[in-house]
Protein backbone atom coordinates (compact mmCIF):
# COMPACT_ATOMS: atom_id res chain seq x y z
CA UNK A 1 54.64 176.04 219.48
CA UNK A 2 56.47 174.02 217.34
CA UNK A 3 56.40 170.18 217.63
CA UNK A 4 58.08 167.74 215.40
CA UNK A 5 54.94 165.78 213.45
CA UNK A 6 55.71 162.74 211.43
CA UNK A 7 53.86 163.50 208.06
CA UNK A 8 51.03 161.17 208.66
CA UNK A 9 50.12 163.23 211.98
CA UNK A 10 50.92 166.74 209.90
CA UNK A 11 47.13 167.22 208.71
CA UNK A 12 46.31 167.15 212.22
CA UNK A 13 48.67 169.61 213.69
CA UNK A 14 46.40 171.77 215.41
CA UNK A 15 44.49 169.02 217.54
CA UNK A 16 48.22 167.47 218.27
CA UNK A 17 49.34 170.08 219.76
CA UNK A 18 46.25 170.47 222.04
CA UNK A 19 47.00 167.08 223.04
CA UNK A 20 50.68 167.11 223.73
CA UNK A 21 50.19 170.40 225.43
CA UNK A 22 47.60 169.15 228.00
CA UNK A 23 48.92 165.17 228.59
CA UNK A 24 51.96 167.01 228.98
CA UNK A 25 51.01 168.19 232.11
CA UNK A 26 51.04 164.54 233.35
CA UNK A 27 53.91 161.84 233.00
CA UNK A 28 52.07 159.35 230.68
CA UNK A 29 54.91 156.87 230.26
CA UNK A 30 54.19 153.04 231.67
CA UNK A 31 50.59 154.34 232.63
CA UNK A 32 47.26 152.96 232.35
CA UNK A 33 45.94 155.74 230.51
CA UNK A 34 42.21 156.29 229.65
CA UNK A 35 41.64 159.12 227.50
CA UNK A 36 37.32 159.84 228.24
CA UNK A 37 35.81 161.40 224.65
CA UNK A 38 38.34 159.81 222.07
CA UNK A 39 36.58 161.36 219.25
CA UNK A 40 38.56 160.14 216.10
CA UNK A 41 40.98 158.69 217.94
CA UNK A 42 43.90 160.85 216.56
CA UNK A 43 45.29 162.39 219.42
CA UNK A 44 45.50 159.01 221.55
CA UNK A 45 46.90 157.64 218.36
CA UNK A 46 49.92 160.21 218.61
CA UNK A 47 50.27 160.28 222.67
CA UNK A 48 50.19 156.19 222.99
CA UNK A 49 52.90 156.45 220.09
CA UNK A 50 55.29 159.42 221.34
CA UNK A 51 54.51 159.92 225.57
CA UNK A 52 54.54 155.91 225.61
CA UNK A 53 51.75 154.56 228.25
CA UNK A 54 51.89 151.15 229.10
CA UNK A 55 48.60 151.41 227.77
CA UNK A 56 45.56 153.91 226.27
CA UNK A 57 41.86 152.93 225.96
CA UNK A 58 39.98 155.63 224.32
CA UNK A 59 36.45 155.88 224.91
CA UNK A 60 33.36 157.67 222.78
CA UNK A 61 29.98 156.95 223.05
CA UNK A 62 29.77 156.98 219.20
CA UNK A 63 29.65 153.58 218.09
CA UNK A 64 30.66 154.53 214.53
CA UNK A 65 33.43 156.76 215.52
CA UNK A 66 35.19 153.65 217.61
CA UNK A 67 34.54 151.44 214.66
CA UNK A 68 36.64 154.12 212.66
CA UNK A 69 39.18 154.32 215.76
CA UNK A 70 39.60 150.72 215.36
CA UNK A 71 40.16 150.49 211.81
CA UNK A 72 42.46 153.58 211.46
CA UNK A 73 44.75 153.88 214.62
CA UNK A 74 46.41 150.44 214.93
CA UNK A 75 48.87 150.82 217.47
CA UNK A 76 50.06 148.28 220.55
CA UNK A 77 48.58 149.14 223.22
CA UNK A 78 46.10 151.27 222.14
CA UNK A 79 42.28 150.02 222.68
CA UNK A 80 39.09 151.80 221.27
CA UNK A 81 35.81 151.38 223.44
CA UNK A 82 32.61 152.30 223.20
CA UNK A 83 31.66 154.17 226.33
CA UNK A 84 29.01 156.80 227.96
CA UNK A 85 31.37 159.30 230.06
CA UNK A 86 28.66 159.84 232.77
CA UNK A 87 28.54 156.04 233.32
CA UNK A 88 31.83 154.55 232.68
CA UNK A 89 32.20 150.90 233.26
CA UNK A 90 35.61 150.65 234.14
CA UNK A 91 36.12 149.24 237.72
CA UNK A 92 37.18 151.98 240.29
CA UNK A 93 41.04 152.52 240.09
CA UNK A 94 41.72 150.74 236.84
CA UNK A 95 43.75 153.76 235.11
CA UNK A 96 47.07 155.39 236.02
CA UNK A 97 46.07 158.26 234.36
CA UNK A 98 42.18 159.95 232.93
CA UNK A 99 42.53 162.49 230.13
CA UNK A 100 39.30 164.65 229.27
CA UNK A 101 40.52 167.06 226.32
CA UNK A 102 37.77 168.14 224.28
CA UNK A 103 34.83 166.79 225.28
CA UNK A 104 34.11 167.83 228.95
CA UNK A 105 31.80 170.87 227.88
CA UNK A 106 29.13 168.09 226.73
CA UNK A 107 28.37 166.36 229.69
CA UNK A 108 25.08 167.55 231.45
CA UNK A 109 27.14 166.92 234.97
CA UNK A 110 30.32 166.65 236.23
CA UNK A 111 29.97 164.46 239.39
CA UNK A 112 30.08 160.89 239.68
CA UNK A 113 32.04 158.95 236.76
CA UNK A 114 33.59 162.21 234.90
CA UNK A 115 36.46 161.99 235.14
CA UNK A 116 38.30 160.60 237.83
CA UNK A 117 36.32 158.02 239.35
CA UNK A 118 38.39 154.97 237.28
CA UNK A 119 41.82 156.61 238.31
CA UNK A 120 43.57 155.29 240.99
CA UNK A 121 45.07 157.01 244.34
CA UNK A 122 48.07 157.33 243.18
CA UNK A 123 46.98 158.70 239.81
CA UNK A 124 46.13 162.06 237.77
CA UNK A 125 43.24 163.43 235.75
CA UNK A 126 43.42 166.35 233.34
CA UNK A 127 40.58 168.00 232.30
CA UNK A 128 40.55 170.56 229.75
């Protein structure tokens, strides 16, 4: 696969393409995206700047891994939150969109909040 990187996102090539190959599954542009198990934030860093959401709240439930998120990926629209995936405290329907890329195979259960509960009817999730 080969995907034009700007040279700041060229370290991370790999991981990119993950991500553009699995959000690309979903139209992302002018949606309320939430993107459960940010990690370091670099992938919602590159699909809030290329796919265009209206916006992208990343969410981790390691406090010093949003604190880097927030310091290192500063991009409108883009929000960093500290967040348990299992018990998300987004109000039901409040994304457009729920991306799960990397992180799913941690969770002890997959019912309840993970990962669709906070999209809305009209919405997608993508799991991978």
């Amino acid at each position: 696969m080969s995907l034009p990187l700007d040279a700041a996102d060229e370290r991370n090539r790999y991981c990119i393409q993950l991500y553009h190959r699995t959000a690309a599954q979903a139209d992302l542009s002018g949606r309320r995206v939430l993107e459960v198990g940010c990690g370091n934030g670099g992938g919602a860093s590159y699909l809030t700047r290329t796919m265009r959401p209206a916006s992208y709240t990343g969410v981790d439930l390691n406090q010093a891994g949003i604190a880097f998120c927030r310091k290192r990926h500063i991009v409108p629209g883009l929000d960093f939150v500290r967040g348990d995936a299992q018990n998300l405290s987004f109000p039901d329907e409040s994304f457009d969109a729920v991306l799960n890329i990397e992180s799913s195979a941690n969770y002890t259960s997959l019912s309840g909040n993970v990962p669709g509960r906070g999209v809305n009817s009209g919405g997608v999730s993508v799991l991978m």
